[in-house]
C-alpha atoms as a PDB file:
ATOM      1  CA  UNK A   1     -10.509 -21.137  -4.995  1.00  0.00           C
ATOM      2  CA  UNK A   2     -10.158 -20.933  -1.171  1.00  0.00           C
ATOM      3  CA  UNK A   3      -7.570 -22.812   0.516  1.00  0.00           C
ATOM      4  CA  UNK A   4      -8.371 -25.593   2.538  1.00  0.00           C
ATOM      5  CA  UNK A   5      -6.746 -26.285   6.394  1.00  0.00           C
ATOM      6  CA  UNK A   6      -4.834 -29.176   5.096  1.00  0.00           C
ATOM      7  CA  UNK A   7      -2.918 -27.571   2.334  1.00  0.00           C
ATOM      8  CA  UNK A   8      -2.327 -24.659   4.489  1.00  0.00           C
ATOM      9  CA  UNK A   9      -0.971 -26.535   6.962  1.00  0.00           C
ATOM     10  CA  UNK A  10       1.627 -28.016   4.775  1.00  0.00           C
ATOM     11  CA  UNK A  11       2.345 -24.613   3.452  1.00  0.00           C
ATOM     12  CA  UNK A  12       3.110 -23.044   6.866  1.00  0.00           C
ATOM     13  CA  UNK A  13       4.779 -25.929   8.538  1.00  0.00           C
ATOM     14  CA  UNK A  14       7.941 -24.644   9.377  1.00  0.00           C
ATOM     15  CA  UNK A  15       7.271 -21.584   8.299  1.00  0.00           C
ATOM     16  CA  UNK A  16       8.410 -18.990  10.893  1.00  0.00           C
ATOM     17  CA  UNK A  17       5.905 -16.834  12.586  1.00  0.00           C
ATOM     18  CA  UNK A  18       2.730 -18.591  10.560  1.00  0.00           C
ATOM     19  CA  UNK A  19       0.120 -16.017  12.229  1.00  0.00           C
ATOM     20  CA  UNK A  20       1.369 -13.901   9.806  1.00  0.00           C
ATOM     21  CA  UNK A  21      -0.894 -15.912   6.910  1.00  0.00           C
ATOM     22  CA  UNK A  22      -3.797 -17.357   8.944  1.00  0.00           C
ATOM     23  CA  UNK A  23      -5.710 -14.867   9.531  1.00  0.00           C
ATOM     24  CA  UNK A  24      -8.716 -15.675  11.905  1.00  0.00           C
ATOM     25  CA  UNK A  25      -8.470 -12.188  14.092  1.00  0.00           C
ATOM     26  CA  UNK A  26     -11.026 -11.070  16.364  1.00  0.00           C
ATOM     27  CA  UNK A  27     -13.500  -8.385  14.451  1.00  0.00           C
ATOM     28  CA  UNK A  28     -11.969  -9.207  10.859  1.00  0.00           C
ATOM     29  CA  UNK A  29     -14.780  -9.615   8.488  1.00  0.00           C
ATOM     30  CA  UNK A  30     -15.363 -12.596   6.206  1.00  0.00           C
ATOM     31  CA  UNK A  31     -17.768 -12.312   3.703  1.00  0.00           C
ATOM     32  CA  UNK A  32     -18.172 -15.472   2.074  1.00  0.00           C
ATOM     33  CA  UNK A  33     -20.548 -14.331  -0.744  1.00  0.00           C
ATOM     34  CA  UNK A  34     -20.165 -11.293  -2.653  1.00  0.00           C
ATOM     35  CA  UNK A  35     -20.308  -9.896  -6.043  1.00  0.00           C
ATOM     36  CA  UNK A  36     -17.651  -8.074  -6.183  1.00  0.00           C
ATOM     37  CA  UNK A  37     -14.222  -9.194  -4.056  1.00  0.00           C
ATOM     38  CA  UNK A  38     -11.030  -7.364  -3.873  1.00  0.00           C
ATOM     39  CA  UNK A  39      -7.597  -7.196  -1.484  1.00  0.00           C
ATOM     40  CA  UNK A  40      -6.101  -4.082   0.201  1.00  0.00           C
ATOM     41  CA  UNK A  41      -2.476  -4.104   1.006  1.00  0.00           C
ATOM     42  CA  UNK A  42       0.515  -2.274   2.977  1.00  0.00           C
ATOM     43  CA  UNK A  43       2.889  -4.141   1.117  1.00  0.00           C
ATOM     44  CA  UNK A  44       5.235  -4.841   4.055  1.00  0.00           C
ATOM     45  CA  UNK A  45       5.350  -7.779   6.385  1.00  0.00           C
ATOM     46  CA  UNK A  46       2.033  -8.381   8.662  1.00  0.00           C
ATOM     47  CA  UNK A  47       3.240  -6.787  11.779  1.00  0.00           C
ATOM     48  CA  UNK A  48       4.209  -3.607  10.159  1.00  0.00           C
ATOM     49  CA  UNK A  49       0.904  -3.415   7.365  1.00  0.00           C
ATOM     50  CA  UNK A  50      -1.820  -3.763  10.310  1.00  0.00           C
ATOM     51  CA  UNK A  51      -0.506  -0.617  12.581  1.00  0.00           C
ATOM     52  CA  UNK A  52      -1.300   1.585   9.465  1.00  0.00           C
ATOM     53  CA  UNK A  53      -4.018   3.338   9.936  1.00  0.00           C
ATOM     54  CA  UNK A  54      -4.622   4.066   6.662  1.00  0.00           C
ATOM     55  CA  UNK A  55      -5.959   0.360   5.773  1.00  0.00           C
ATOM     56  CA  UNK A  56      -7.924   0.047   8.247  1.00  0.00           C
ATOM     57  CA  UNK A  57     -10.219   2.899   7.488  1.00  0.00           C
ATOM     58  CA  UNK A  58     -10.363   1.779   3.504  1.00  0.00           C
ATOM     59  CA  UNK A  59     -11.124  -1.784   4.684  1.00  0.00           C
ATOM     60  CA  UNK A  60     -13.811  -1.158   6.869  1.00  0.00           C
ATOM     61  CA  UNK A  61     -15.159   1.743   4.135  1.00  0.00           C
ATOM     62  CA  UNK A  62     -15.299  -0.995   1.587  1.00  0.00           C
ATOM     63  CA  UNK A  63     -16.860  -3.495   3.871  1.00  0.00           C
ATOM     64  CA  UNK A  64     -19.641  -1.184   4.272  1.00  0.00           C
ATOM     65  CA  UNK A  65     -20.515  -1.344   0.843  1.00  0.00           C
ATOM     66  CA  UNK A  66     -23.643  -3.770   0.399  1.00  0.00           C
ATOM     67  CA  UNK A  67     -22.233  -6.437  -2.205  1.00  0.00           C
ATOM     68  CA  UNK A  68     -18.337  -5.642  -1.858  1.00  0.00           C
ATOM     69  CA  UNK A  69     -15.868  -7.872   0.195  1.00  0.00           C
ATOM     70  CA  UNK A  70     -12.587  -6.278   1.043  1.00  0.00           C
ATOM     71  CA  UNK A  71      -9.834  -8.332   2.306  1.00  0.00           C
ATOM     72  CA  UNK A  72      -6.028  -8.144   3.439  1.00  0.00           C
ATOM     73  CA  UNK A  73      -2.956  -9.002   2.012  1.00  0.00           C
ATOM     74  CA  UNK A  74       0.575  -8.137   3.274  1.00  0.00           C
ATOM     75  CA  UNK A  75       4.146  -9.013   1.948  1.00  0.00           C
ATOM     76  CA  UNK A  76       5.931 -12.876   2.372  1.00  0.00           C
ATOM     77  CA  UNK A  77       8.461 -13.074   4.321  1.00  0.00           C
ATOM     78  CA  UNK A  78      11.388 -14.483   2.586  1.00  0.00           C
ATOM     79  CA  UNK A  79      11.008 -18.322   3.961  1.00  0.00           C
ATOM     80  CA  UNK A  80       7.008 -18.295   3.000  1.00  0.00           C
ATOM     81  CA  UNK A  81       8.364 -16.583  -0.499  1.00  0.00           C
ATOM     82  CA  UNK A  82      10.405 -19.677  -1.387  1.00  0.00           C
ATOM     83  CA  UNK A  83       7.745 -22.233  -0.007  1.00  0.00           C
ATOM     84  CA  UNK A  84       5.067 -20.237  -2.293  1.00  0.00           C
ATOM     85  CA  UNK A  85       7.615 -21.167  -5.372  1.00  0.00           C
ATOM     86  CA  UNK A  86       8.636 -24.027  -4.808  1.00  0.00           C
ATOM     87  CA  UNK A  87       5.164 -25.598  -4.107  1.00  0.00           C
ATOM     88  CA  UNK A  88       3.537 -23.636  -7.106  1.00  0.00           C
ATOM     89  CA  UNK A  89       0.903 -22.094  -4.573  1.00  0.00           C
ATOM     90  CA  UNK A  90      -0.184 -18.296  -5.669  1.00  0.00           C
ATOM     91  CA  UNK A  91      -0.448 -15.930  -2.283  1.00  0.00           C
ATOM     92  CA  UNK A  92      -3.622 -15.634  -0.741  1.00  0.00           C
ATOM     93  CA  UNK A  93      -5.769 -13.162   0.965  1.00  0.00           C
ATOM     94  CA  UNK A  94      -6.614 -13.714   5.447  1.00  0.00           C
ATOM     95  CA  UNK A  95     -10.038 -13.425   5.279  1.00  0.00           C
ATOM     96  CA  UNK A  96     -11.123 -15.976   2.308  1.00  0.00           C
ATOM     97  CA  UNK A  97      -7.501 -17.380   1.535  1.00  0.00           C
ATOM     98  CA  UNK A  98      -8.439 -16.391  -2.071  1.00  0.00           C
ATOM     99  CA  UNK A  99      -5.544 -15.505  -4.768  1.00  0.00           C
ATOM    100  CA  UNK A 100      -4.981 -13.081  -5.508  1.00  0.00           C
ATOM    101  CA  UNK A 101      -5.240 -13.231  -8.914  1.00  0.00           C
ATOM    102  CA  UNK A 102      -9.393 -14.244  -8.745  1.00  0.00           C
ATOM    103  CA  UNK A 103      -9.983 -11.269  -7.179  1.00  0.00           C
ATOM    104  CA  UNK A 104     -11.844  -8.501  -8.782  1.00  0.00           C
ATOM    105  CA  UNK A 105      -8.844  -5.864  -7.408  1.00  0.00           C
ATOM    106  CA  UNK A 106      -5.915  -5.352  -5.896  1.00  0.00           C
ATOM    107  CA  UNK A 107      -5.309  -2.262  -3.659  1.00  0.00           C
ATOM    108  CA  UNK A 108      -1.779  -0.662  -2.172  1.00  0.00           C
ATOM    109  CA  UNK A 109      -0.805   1.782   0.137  1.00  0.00           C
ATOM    110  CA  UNK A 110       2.426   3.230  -1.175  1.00  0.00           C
ATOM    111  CA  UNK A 111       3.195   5.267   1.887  1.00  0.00           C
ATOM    112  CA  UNK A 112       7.100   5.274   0.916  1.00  0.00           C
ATOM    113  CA  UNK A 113       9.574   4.249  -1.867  1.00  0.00           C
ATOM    114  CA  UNK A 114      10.694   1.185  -0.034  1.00  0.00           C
ATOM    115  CA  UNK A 115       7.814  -0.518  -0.721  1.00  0.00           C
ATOM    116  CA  UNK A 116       7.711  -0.866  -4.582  1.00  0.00           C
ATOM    117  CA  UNK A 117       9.980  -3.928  -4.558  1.00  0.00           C
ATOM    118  CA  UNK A 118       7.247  -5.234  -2.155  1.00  0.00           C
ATOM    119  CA  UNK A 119       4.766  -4.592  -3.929  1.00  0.00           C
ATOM    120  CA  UNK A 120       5.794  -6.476  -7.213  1.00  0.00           C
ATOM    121  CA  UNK A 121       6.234  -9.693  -5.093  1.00  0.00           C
ATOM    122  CA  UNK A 122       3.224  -9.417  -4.024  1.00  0.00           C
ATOM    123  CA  UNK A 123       1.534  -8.989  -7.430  1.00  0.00           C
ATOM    124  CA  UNK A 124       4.421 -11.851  -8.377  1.00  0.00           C
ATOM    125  CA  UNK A 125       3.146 -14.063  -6.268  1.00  0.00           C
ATOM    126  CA  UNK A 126      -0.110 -13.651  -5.942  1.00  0.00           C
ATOM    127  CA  UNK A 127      -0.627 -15.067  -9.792  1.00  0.00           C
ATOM    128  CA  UNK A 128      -1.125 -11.701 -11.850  1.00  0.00           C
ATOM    129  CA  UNK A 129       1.216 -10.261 -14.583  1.00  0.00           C
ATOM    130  CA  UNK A 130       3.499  -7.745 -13.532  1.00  0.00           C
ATOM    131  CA  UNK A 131       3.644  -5.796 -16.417  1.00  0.00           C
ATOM    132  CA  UNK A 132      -0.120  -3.822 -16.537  1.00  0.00           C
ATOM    133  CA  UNK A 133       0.851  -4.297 -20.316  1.00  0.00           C
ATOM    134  CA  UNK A 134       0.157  -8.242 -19.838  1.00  0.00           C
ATOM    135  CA  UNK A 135      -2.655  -8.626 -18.277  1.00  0.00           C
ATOM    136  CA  UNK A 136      -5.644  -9.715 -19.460  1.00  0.00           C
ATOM    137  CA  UNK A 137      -9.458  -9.670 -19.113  1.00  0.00           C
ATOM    138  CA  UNK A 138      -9.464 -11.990 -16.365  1.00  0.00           C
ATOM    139  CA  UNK A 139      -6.926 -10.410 -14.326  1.00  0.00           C
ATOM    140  CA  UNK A 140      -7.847  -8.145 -11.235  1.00  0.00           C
ATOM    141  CA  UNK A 141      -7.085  -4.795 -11.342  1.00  0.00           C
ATOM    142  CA  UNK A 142      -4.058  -3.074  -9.405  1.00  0.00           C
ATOM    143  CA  UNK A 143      -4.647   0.015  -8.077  1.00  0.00           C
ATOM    144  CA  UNK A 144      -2.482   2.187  -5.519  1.00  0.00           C
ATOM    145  CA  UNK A 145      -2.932   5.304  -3.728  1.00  0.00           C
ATOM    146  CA  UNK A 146      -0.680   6.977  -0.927  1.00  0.00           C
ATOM    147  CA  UNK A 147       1.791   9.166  -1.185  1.00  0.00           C
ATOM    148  CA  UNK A 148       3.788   8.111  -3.316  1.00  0.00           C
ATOM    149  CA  UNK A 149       0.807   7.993  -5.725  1.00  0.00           C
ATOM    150  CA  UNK A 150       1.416  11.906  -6.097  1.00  0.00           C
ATOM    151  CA  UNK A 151       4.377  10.606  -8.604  1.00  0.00           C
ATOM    152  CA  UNK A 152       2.915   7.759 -10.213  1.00  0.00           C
ATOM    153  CA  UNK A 153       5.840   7.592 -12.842  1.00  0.00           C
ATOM    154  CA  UNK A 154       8.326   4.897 -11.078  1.00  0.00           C
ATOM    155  CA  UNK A 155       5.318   2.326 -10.763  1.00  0.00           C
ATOM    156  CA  UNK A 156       3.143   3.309 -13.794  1.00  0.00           C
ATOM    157  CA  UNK A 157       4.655   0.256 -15.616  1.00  0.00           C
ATOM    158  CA  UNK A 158       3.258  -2.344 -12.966  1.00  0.00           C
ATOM    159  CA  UNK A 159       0.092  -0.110 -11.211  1.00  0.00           C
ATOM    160  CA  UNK A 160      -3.222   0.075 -13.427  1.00  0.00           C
ATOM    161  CA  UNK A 161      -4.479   3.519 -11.914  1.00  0.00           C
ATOM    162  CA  UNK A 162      -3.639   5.655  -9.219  1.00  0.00           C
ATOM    163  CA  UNK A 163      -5.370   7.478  -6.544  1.00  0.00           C
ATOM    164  CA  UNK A 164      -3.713  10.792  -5.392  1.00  0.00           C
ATOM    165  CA  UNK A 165      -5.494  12.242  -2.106  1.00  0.00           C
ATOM    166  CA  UNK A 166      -7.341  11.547   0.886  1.00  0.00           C
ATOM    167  CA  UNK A 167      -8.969   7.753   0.076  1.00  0.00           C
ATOM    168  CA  UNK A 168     -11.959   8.075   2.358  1.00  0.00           C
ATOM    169  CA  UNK A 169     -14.619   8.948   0.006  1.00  0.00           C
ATOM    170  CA  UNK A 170     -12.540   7.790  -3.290  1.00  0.00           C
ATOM    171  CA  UNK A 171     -12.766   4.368  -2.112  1.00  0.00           C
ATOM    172  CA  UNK A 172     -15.728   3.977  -2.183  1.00  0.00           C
ATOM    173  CA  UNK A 173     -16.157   5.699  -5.342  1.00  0.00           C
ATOM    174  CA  UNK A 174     -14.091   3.195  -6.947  1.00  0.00           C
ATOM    175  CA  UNK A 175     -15.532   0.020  -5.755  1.00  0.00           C
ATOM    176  CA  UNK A 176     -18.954   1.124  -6.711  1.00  0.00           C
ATOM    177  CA  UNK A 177     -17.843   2.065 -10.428  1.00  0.00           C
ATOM    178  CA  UNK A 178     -16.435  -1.336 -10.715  1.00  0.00           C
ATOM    179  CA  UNK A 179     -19.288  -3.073  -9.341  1.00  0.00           C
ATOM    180  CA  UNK A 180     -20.938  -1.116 -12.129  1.00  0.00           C
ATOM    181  CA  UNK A 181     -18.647  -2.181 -14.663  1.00  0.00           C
ATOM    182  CA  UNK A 182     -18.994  -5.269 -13.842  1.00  0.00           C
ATOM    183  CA  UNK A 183     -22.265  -6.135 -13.694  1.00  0.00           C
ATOM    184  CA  UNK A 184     -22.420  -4.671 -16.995  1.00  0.00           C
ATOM    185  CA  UNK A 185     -19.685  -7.229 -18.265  1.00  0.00           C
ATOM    186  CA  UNK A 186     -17.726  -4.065 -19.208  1.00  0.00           C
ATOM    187  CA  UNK A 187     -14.002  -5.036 -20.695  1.00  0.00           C
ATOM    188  CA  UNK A 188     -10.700  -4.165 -18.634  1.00  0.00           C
ATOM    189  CA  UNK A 189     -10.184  -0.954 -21.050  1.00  0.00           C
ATOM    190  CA  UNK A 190     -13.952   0.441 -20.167  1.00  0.00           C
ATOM    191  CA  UNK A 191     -13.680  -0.469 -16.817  1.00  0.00           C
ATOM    192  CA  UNK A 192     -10.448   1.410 -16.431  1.00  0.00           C
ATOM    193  CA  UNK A 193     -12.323   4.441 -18.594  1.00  0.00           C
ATOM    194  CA  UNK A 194     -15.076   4.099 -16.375  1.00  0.00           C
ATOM    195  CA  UNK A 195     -12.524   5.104 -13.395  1.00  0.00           C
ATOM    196  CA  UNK A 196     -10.943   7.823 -15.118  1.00  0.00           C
ATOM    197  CA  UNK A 197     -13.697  10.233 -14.324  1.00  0.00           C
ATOM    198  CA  UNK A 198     -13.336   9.509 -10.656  1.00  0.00           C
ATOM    199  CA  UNK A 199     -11.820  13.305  -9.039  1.00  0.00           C
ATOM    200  CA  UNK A 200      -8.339  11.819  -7.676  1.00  0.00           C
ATOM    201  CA  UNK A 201      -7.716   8.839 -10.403  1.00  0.00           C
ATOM    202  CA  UNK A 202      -4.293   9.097 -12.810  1.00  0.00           C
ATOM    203  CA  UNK A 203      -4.504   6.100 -15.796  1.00  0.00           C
ATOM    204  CA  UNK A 204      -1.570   5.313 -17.142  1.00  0.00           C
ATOM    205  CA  UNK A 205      -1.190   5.034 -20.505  1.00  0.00           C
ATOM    206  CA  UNK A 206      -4.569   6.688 -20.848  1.00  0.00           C
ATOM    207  CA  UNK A 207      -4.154   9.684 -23.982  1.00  0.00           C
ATOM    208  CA  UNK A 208      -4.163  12.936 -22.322  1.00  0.00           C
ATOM    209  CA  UNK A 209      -4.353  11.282 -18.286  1.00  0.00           C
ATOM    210  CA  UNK A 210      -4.096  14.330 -16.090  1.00  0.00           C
ATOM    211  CA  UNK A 211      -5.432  14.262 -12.182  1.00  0.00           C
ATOM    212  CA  UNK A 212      -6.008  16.594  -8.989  1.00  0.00           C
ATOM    213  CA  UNK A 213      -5.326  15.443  -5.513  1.00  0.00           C
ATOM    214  CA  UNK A 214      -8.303  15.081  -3.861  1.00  0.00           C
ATOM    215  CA  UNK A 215      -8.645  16.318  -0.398  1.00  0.00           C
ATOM    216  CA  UNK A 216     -11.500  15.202   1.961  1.00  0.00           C
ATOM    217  CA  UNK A 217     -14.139  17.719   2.837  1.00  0.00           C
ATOM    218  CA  UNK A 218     -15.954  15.535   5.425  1.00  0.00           C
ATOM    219  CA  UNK A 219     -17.952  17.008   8.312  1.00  0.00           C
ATOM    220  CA  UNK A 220     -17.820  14.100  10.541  1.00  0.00           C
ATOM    221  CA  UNK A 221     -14.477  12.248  10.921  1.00  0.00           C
ATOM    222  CA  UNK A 222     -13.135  10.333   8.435  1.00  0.00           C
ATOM    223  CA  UNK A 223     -12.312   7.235   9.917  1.00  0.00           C
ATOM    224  CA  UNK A 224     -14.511   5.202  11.678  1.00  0.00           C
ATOM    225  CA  UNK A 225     -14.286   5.077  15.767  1.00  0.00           C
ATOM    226  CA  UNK A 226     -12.303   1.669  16.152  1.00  0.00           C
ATOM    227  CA  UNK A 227     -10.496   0.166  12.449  1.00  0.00           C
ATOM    228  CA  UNK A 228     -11.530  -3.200  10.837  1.00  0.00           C
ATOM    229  CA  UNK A 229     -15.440  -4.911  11.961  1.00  0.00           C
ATOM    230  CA  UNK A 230     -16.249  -8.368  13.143  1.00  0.00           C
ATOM    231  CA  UNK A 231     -15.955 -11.982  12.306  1.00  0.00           C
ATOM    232  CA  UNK A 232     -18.744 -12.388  10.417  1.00  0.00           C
ATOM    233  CA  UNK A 233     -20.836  -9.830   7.720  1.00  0.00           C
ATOM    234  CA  UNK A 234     -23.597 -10.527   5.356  1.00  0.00           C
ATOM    235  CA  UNK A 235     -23.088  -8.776   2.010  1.00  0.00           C
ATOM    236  CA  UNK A 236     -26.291  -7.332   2.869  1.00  0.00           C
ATOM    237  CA  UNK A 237     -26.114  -6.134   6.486  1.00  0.00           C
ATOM    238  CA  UNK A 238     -23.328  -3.129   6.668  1.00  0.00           C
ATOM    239  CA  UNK A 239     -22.128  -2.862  10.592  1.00  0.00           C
ATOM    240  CA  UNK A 240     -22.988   0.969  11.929  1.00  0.00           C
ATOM    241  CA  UNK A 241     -19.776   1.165  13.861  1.00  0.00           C
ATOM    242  CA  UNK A 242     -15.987  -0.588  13.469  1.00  0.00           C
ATOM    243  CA  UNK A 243     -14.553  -2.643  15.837  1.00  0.00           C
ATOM    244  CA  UNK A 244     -10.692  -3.438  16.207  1.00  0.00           C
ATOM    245  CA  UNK A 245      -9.161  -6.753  14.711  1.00  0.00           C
ATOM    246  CA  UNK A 246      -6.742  -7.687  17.090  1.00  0.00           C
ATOM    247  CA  UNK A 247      -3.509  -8.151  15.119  1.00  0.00           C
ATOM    248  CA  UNK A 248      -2.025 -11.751  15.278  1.00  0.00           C
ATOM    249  CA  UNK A 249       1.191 -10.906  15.980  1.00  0.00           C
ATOM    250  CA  UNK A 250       2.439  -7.875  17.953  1.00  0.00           C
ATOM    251  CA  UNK A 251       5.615  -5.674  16.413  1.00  0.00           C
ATOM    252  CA  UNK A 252       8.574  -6.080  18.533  1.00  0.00           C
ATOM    253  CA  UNK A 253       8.931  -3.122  21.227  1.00  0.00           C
ATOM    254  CA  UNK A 254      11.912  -1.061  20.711  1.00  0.00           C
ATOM    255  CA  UNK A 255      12.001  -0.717  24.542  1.00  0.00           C
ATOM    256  CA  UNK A 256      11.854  -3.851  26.678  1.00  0.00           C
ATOM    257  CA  UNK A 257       8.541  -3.812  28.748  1.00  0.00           C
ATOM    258  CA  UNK A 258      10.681  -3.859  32.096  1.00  0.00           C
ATOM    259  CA  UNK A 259      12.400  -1.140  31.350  1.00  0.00           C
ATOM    260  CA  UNK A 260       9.437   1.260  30.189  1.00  0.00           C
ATOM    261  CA  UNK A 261       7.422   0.308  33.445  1.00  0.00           C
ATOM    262  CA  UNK A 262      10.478   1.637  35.399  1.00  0.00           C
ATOM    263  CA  UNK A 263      11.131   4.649  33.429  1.00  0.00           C
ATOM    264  CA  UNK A 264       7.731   6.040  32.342  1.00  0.00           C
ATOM    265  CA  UNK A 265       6.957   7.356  36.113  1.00  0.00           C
ATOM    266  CA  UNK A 266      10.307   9.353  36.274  1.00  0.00           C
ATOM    267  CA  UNK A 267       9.431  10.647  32.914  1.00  0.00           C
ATOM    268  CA  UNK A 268       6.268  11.734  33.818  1.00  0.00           C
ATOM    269  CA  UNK A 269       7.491  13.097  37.400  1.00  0.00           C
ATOM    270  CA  UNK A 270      10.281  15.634  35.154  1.00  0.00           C
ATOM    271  CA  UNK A 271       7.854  16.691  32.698  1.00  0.00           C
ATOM    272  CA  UNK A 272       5.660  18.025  35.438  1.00  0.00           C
ATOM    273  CA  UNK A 273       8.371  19.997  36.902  1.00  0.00           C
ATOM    274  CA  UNK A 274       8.671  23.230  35.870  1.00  0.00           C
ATOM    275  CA  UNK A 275      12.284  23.703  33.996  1.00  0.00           C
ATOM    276  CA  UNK A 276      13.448  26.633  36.356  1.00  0.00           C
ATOM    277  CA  UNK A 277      13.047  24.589  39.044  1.00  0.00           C
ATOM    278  CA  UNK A 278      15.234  21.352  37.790  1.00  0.00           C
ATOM    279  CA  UNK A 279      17.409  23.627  36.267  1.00  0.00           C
ATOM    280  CA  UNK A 280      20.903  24.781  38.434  1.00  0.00           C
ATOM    281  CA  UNK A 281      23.122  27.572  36.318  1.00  0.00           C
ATOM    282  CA  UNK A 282      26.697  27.087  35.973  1.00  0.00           C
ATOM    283  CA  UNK A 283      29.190  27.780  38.218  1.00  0.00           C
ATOM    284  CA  UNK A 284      31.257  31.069  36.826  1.00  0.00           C
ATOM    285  CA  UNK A 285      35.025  31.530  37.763  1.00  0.00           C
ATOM    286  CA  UNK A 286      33.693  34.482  40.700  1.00  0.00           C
ATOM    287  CA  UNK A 287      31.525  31.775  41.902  1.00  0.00           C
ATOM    288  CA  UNK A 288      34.563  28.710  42.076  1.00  0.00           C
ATOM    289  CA  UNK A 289      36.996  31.044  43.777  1.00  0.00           C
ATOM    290  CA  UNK A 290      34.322  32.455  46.379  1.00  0.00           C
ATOM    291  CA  UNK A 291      33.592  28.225  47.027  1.00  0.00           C
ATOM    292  CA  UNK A 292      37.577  27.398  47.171  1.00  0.00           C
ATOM    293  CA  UNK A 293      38.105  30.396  50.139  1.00  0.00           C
END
């Protein structure tokens, strides 16, 4: 059930940074009706997830897909974490505000290590089982690709199939076997088989599970000219071309914005001088006693 303005505005009074959670960018796309609705995550906090590249391209492939909805998720910060608990609220997706755990899937980027402690809060919060073990028919499904996917061992407790390769065409692979699936009121265990065949998908658990990397073999690009799409999208109208969401909140620059107005012409002056002429050789012990007479 989506959240409504006045409960989210109790949840994020006080809550530091609250952009982080609201969602509302320019060029996200809502898609109010669909038949098939999942998340896609970098499972770090909001500033860090939308810079990656990665999730943009798999959001905006999904979104093309006529029927599928593909929303964001990224990691509480510790303050919304405890207000989540304490209140009993499950975390939600930006677009919708849906949680998590009425979605149809959940998707991660593992692009590191660091982020599998992320990633179970997320799942934690978000209303779904950790354990893949636990979960039941009307749970979503929790999928992860990345790099990290290429080991799927540390995670394959808590991650109900991996995706090792290049995610442009995979994606959209996936979401169209599960739309599949479940229109044909396929159970968890067939959906899961019905992935299995997928070039690129590892299934825990699954007797004799083996997968290849999958590498993309495109012609044309893979991702689209600008990440993420607009406000609005009907299920049924896919946009031809991506346009940027502007993020909410801007990651703090290492370099103050005074100083790298000052030093980027200098920078740009040395680089364009040749090194032989900026460069003066040392003075020998000949050349110190010719100076000193």
């Amino acid at each position: 059930m989506k959240k409504e303005n006045n409960s989210l505005n109790e949840l994020l009074c006080g809550i530091e940074k609250p952009g982080r959670y609201t969602g509302g960018e320019l060029n996200a796309i809502i898609k109010e009706q669909a038949s098939f609705r999942m998340a896609i995550s970098f499972p770090d906090l909001y500033e860090v997830g939308m810079s990656n590249a990665g999730i943009q391209v798999l959001y905006a492939r999904v979104n093309a897909i006529e029927g599928a909805a593909c929303e964001r998720v990224f990691a509480a910060a510790p303050d919304l974490e405890k207000r989540l608990r304490d209140m009993g609220t499950r975390l939600f997706t930006l677009e919708t505000r849906t949680p998590l755990s009425e979605l149809d899937a959940v998707g991660f980027n593992l692009s590191h290590e660091l982020l599998y402690t992320n990633v179970l809060q997320i799942i934690d919060l978000g209303g779904i089982p950790l354990l893949r073990a636990e979960r039941g028919e009307g749970d979503p499904l929790v999928l992860a690709g990345g790099e990290c996917a290429s080991n799927p061992a540390p995670m394959s407790d808590f991650i109900d199939a991996f995706f090792a390769g290049d995610g442009e065409e995979g994606i959209a692979e996936i979401v169209s076997a599960l739309m599949e699936a479940k229109a044909a009121g396929l159970s968890r265990g067939e959906r899961l088989a019905r992935l299995s065949v997928i070039e690129g998908i590892f299934i825990p658990g699954l007797d004799g599970a083996r997968a290849r990397k999958r590498v993309y073999r495109g012609t044309a690009p893979a991702g689209p000219e600008k990440p993420v799409c607009r406000t609005s999208a009907s299920p049924r109208s896919a946009p031809p071309s991506i346009s940027p969401a502007v993020a909410a909140i801007s990651a703090p620059s290492a370099t103050p914005a005074s100083t790298t107005s000052r030093t980027a012409p200098s920078i740009r002056h040395a680089c364009a001088t040749p090194c032989s002429a900026r460069w003066t050789p040392p003075a020998t012990a000949s050349s110190r006693s010719r100076r000193s007479r």
